[in-house]
Protein backbone atom coordinates (compact mmCIF):
# COMPACT_ATOMS: atom_id res chain seq x y z
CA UNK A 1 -8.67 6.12 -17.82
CA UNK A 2 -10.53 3.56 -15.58
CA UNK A 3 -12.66 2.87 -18.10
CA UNK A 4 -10.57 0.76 -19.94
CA UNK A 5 -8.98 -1.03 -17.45
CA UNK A 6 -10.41 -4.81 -16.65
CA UNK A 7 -10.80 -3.25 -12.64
CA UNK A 8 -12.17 0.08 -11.06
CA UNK A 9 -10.09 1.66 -8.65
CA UNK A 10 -11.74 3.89 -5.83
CA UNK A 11 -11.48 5.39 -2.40
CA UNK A 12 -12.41 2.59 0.33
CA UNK A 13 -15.36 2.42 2.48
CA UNK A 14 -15.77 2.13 6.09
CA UNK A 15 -17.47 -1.78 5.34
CA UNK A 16 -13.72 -2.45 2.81
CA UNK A 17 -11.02 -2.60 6.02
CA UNK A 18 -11.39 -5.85 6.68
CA UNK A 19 -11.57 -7.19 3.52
CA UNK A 20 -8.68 -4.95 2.89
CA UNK A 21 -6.33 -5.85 5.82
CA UNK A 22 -7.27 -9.42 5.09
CA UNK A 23 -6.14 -9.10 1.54
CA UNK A 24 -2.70 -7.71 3.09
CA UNK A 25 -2.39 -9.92 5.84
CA UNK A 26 -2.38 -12.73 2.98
CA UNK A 27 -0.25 -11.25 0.64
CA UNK A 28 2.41 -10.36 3.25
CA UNK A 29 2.33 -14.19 4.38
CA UNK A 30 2.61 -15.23 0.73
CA UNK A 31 5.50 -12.91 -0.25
CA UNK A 32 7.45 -11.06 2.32
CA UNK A 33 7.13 -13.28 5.91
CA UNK A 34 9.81 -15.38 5.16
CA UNK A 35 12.59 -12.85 5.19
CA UNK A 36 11.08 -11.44 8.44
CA UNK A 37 11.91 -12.79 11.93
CA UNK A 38 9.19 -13.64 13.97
CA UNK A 39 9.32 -10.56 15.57
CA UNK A 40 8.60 -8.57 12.16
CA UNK A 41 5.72 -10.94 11.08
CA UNK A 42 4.13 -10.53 14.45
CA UNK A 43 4.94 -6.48 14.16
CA UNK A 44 2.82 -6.46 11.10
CA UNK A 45 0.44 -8.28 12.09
CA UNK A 46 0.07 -5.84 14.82
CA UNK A 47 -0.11 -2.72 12.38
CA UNK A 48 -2.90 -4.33 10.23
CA UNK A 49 -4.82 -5.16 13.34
CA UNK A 50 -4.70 -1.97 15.54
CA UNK A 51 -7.66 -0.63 16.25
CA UNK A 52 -6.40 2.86 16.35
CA UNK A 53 -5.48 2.48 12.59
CA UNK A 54 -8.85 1.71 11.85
CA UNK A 55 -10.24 4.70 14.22
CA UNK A 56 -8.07 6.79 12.28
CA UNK A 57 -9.33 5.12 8.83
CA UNK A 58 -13.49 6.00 10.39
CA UNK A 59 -12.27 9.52 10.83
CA UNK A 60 -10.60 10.04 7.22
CA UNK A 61 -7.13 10.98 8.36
CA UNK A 62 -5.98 7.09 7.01
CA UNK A 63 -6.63 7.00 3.30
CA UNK A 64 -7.30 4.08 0.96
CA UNK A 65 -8.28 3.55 -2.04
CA UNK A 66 -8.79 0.09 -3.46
CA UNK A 67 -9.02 -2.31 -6.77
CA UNK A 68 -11.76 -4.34 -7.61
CA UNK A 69 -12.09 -6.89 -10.40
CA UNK A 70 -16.16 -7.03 -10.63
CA UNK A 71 -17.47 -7.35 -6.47
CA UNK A 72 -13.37 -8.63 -5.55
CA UNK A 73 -11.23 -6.48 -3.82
CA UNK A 74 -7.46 -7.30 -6.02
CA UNK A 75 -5.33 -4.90 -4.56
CA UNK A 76 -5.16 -1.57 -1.98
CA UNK A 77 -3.34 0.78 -1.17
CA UNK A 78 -3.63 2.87 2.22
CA UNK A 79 -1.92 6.63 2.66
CA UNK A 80 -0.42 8.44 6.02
CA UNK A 81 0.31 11.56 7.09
CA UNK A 82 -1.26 12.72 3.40
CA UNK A 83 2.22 11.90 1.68
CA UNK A 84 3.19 8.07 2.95
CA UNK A 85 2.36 5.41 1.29
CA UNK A 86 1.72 2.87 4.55
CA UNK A 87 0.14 -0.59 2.49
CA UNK A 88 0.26 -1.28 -0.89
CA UNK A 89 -0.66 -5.06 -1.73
CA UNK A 90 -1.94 -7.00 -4.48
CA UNK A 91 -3.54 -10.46 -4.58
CA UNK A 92 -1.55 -12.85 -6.07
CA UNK A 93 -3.60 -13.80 -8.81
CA UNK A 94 -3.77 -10.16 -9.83
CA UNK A 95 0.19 -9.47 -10.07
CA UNK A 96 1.75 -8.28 -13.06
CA UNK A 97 -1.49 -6.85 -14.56
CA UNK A 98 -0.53 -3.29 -13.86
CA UNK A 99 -2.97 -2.84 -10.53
CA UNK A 100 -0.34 -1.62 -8.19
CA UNK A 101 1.16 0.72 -10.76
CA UNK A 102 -2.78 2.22 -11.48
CA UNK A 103 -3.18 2.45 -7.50
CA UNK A 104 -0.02 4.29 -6.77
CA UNK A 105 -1.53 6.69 -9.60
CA UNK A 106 -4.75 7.01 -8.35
CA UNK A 107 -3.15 8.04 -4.74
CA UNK A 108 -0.75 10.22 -6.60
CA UNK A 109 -3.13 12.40 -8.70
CA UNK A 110 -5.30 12.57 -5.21
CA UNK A 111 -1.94 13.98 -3.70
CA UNK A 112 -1.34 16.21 -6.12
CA UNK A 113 -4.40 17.74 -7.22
CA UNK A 114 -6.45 17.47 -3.46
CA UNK A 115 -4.19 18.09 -0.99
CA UNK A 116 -1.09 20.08 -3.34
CA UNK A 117 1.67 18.14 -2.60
CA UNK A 118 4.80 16.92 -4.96
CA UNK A 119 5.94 13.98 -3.64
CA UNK A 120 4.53 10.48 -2.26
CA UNK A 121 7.23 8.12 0.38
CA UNK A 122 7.09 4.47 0.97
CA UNK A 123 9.18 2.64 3.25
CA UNK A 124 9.52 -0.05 0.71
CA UNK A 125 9.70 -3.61 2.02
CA UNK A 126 12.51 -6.09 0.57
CA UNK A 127 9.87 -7.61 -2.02
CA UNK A 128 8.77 -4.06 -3.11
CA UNK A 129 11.72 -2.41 -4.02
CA UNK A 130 12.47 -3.45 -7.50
CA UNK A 131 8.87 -2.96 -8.35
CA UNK A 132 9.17 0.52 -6.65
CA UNK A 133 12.55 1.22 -8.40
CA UNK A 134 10.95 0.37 -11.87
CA UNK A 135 7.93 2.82 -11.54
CA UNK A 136 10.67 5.83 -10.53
CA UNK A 137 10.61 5.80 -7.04
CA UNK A 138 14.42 6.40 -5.88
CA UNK A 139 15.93 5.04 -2.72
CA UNK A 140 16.17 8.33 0.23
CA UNK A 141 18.36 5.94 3.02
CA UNK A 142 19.96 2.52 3.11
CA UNK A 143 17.59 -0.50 4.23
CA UNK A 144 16.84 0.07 7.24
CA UNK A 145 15.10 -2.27 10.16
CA UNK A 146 12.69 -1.63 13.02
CA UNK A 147 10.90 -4.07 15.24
CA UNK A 148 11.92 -6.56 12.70
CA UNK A 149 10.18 -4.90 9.70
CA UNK A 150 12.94 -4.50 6.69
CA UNK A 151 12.41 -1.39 4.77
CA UNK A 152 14.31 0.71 2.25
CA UNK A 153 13.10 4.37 2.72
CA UNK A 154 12.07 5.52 -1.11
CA UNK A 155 10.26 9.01 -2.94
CA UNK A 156 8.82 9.50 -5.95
CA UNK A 157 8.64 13.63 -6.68
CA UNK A 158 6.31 14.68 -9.26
């Protein structure tokens, strides 16, 4: 019921990505570059940056849907391959007030009921996993590493 919560969540528009990749880019820096090697910050950096992400954002095949508290954007979350969870951040003022939860069920329901499938995957980075963990996501693989990005491959089946 978005109604009652103190911020809307909806799909992202074509003018949100930069706000939106500038709201990760930030978050990352505050909470997850300092386990990475250079190599991994730079990685990300890349990710958020590519213009072929974006392309594929313009043409709808890149999901995202977004939080706002009044005109600010407070968190976002960003969906691949129409099961993958590929961004999920949160500004840090915003934490702990139950946006990321309400964004991973906003993308959910969309998965469910729009495009009929059961399950959503995250490659969860080392900051993300408990949080994942506590809203039922499981752990599909040992923590894994590529081009310096830590992840622990997760699902959550509905």
């Amino acid at each position: 019921m978005d109604g009652e919560l103190p911020f809307e969540i909806r799909f992202a528009g074509q003018d949100d990505w930069e706000e939106a990749m500038g709201l990760a880019w930030k978050t990352f820096l505050e909470f997850e570059a300092d386990v990475y090697s250079p190599e991994g910050v730079r990685s990300f950096e890349d990710f958020i940056t590519d213009t072929g992400l974006k392309r594929m954002f313009d043409m709808g095949s890149y999901q995202m849907m977004a939080a706002y508290a009044g005109p600010k954007m407070v968190g976002m979350i960003t969906l691949r391959n129409e099961v993958h969870i590929s961004l999920l951040f949160v500004d840090k003022e915003y934490h702990r007030h139950g946006i990321g939860r309400a964004l991973i069920g906003k993308i959910a329901g969309y998965v469910q009921n729009e495009l009929g499938k059961s399950r959503l995957t995250v490659n969860a980075s080392p900051y993300g996993v408990g949080f994942y963990h506590r809203i039922g996501f499981t752990d599909i693989g040992p923590e894994n590493q590529q081009d310096g990005i830590i992840y622990t491959p997760m699902e959550y089946k509905f």
